[in-house]
Protein backbone atom coordinates (compact mmCIF):
# COMPACT_ATOMS: atom_id res chain seq x y z
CA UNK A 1 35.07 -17.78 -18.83
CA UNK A 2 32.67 -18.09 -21.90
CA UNK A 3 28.96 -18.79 -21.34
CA UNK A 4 28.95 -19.54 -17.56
CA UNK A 5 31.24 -16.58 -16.71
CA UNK A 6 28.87 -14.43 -19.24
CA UNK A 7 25.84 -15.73 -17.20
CA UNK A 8 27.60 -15.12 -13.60
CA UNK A 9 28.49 -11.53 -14.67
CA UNK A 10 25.02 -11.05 -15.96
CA UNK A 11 23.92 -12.57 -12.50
CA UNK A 12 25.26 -10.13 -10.59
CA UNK A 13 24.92 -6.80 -12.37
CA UNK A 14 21.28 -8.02 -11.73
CA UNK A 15 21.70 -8.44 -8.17
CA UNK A 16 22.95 -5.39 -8.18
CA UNK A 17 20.62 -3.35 -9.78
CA UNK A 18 18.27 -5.11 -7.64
CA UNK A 19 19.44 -4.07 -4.23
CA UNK A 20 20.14 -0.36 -5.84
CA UNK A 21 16.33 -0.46 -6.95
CA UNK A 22 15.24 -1.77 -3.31
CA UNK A 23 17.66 0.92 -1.65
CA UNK A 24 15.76 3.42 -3.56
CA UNK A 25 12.47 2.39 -3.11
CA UNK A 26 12.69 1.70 0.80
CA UNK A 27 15.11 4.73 1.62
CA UNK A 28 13.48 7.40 -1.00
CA UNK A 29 10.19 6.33 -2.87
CA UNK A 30 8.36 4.76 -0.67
CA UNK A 31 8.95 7.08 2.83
CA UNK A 32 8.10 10.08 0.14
CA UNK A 33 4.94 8.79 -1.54
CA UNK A 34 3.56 7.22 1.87
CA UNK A 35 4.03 11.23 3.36
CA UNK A 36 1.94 12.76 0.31
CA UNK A 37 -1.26 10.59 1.37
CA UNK A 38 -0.45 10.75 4.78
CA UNK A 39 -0.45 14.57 4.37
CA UNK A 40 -4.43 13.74 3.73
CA UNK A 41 -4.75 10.85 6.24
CA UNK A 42 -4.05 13.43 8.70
CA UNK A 43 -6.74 15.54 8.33
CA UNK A 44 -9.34 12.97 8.71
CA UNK A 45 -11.44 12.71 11.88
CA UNK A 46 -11.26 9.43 13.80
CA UNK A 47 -8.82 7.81 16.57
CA UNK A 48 -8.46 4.43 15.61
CA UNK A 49 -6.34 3.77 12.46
CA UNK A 50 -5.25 0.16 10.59
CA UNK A 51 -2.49 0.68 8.29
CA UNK A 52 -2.23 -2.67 6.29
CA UNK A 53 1.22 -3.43 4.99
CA UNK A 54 3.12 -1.53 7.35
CA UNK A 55 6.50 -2.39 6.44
CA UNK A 56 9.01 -0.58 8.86
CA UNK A 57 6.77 2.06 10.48
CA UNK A 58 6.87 4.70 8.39
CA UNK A 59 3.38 5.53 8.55
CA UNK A 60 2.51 5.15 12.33
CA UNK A 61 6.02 7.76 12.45
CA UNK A 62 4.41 10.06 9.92
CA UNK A 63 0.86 10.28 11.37
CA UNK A 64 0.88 13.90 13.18
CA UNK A 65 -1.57 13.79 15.36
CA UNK A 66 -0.94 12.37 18.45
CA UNK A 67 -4.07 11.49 19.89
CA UNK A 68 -4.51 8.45 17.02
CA UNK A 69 -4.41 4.50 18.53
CA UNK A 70 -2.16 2.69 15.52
CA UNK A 71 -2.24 -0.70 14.44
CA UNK A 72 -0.39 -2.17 11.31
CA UNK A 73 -0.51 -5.29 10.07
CA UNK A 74 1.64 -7.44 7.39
CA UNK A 75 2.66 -10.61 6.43
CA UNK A 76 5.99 -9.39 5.87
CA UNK A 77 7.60 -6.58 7.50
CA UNK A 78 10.91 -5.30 6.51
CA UNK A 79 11.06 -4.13 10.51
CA UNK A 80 9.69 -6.51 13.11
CA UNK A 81 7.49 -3.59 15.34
CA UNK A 82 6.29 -4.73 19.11
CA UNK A 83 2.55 -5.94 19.20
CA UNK A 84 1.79 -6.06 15.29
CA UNK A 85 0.42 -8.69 13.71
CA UNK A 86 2.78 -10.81 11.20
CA UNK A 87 -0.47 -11.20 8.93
CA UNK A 88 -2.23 -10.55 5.52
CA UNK A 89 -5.17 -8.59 5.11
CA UNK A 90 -7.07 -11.82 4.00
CA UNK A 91 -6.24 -13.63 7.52
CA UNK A 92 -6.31 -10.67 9.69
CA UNK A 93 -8.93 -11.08 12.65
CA UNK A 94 -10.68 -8.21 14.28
CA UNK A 95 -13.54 -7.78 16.76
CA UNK A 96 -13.81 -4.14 16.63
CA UNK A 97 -14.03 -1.34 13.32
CA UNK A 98 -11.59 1.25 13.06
CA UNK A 99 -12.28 4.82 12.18
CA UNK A 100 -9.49 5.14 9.46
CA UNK A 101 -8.25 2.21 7.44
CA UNK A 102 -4.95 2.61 5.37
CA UNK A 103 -3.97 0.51 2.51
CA UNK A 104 -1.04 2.24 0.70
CA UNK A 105 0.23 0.26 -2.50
CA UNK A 106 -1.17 -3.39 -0.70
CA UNK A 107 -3.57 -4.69 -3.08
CA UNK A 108 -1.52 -5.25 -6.29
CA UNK A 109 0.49 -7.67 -3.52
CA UNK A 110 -2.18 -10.11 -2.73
CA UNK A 111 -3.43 -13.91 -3.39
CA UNK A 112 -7.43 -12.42 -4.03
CA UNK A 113 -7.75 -8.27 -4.31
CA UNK A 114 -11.14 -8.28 -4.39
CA UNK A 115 -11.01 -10.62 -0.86
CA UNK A 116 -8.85 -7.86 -0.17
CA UNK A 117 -11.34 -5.30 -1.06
CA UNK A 118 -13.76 -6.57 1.02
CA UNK A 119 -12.16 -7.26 4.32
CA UNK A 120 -10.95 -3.54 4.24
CA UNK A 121 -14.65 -2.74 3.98
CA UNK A 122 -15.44 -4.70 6.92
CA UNK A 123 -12.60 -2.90 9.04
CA UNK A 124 -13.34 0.47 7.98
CA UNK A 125 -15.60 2.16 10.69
CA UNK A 126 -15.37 5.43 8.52
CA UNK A 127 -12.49 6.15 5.83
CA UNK A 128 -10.76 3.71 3.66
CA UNK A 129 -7.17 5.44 2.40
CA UNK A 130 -5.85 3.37 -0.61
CA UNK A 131 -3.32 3.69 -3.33
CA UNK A 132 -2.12 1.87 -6.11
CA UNK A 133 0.21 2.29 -9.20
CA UNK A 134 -1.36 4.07 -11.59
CA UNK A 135 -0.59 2.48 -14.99
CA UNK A 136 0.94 2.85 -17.06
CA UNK A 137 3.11 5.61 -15.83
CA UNK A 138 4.24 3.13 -13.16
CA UNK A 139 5.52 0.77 -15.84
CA UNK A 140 7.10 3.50 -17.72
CA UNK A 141 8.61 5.24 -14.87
CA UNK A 142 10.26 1.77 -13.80
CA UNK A 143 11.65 1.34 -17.73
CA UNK A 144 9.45 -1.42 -17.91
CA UNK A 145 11.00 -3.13 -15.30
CA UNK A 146 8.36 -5.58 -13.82
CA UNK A 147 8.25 -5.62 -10.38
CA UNK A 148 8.63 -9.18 -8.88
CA UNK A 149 5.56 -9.45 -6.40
CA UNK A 150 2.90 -7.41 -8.33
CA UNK A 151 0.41 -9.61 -9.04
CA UNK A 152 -2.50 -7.57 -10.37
CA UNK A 153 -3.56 -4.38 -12.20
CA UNK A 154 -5.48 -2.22 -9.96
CA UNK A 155 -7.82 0.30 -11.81
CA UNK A 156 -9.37 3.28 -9.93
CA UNK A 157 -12.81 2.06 -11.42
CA UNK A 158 -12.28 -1.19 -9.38
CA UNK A 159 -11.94 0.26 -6.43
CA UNK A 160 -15.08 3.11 -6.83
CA UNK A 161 -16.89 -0.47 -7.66
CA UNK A 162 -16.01 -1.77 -4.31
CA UNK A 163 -15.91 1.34 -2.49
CA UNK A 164 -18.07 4.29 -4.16
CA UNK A 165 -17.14 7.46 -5.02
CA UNK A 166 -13.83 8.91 -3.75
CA UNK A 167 -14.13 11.69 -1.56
CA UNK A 168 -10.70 12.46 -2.41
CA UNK A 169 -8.46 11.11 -5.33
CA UNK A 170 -4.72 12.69 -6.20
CA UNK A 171 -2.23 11.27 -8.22
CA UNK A 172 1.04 11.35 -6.40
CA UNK A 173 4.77 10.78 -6.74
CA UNK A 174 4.91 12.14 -9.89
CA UNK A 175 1.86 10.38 -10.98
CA UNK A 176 3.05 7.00 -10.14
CA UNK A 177 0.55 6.51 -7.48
CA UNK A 178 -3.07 6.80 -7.41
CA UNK A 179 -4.95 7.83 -4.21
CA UNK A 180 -8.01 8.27 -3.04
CA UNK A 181 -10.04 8.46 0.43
CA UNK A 182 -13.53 6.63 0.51
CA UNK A 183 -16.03 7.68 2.82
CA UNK A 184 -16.95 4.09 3.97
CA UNK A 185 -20.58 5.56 5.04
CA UNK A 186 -21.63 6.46 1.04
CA UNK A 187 -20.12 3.29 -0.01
CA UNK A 188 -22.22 1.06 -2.82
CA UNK A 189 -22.72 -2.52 -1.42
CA UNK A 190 -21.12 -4.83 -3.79
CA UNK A 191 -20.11 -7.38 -0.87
């Protein structure tokens, strides 16, 4: 075997710690921390909601209340759902506001956050819902495994800049995840 084999076995116990780490995240981590800030999300007034990043659904499923109109967007969803836009946050197009705007774990993924940061603004009609890994217990919970397709370093401060004062700020999933709810209307204008 020598060096090649070494580097083909290596190869594939990292494959497969990959898929056991996406398993986990999409079947366990992800459904779990997306229901703690839903839990909040729910109690919000307003009909219209964007969830940004939607993924497979899990949020329009765990949104309670029935009388809400849903729309996700994402540039790539792990579950293709009827009428959503296949687009980023930075592309998407919209005529109308909408009363809730949900951005779970999103802006750590994308070319320009503060681009990002600013067309949620725009959307939000009255609540922006937002998390983020909050370092560096995200780092250390993940044994300082980096994750692939996190591009930036999201500080609560940043998004207070952008957004104003949290009405509402927890640190969920063991706190891995920051999140907060803005109140769009007592926002600071920084763009």
């Amino acid at each position: 075997f020598g060096i090649l084999g070494a580097f083909y076995y290596l190869s594939m116990i990292f494959t497969w710690k990959e898929r056991l780490l996406n398993h986990l995240y999409y079947n366990i981590v992800r459904p779990r921390r997306l229901r703690g800030a839903l839990r909040y999300v729910n109690a919000l007034s307003g009909h219209t909601v964007l969830d940004v990043g939607y993924c497979d659904g899990t949020a329009r499923d765990t949104i309670l209340r029935k009388d809400v109109v849903y729309t996700g967007i994402d540039p790539y969803p792990r579950e293709r759902i009827e009428n959503m836009p296949v687009v980023s946050i930075e592309d998407f197009e919209s005529s109308s506001q909408f009363d809730i705007v949900i951005a779970c774990e999103i802006l750590e993924h994308t070319k320009d956050p503060v681009v990002a940061m600013k067309k949620l603004k725009s959307l939000a009609k009255k609540y922006i819902c937002i998390s983020v890994p909050h370092e560096p217990l995200y780092t250390l919970s993940r044994f300082f495994v980096p994750v692939q397709d996190h591009y930036w370093t999201i500080h609560p401060n940043i998004l207070a800049y952008y957004f104003g004062t949290p009405i509402l700020e927890k640190k969920l999933h063991f706190g891995r995840t920051y999140f907060a709810i803005f109140d769009v209307g007592q926002a600071v204008n920084h763009g």
